[in-house]
Protein backbone atom coordinates (compact mmCIF):
# COMPACT_ATOMS: atom_id res chain seq x y z
CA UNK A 1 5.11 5.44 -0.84
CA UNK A 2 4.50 1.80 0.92
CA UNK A 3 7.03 1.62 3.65
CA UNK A 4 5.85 -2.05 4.44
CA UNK A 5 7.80 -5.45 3.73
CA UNK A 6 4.21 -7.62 3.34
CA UNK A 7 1.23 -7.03 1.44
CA UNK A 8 -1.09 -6.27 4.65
CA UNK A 9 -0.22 -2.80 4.71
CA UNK A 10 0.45 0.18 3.64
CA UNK A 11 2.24 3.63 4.70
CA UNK A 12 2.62 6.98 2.95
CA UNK A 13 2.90 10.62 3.98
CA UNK A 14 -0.04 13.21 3.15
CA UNK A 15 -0.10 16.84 3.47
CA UNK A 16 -3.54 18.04 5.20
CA UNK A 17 -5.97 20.19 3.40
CA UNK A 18 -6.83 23.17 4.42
CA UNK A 19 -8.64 23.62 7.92
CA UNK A 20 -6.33 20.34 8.80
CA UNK A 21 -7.43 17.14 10.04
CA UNK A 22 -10.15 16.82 12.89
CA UNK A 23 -8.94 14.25 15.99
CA UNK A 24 -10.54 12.93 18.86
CA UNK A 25 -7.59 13.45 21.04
CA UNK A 26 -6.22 16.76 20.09
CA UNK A 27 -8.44 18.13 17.87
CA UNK A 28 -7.21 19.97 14.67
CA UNK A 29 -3.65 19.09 13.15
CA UNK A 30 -2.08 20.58 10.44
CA UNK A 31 0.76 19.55 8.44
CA UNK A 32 2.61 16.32 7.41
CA UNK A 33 0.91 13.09 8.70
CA UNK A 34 1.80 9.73 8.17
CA UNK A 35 -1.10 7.34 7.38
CA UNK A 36 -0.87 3.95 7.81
CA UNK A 37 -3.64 1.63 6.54
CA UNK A 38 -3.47 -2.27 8.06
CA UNK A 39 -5.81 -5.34 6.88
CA UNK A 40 -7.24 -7.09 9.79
CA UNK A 41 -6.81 -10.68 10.48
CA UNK A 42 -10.15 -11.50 8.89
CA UNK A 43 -9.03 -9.90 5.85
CA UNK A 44 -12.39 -8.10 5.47
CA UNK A 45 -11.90 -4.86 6.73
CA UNK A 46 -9.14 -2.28 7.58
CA UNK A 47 -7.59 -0.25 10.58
CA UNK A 48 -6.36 3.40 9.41
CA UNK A 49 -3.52 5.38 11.81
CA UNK A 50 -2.67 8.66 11.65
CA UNK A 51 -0.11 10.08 12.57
């Protein structure tokens, strides 16, 4: 589901596998995440959130 007005990004909601997803911050979550995936300025690469 893209929740975005433009074209530079894009938004949907994924269910983790199990074990969850490993963090830096907090270590494991579980659950519902929202995942947002943004083209950088230079239009070569991307920046991934989750959250």
């Amino acid at each position: 589901m893209n929740t975005s007005p433009d074209t530079d990004s894009y938004t949907s909601t994924v269910t983790t596998g199990p074990g969850g997803a490993m963090t830096d911050h907090v270590g494991v979550i579980t659950g519902d995440l929202t995942v947002r995936t943004t083209l950088t300025d230079d239009q070569r690469s991307t920046r991934v959130a989750v959250q």
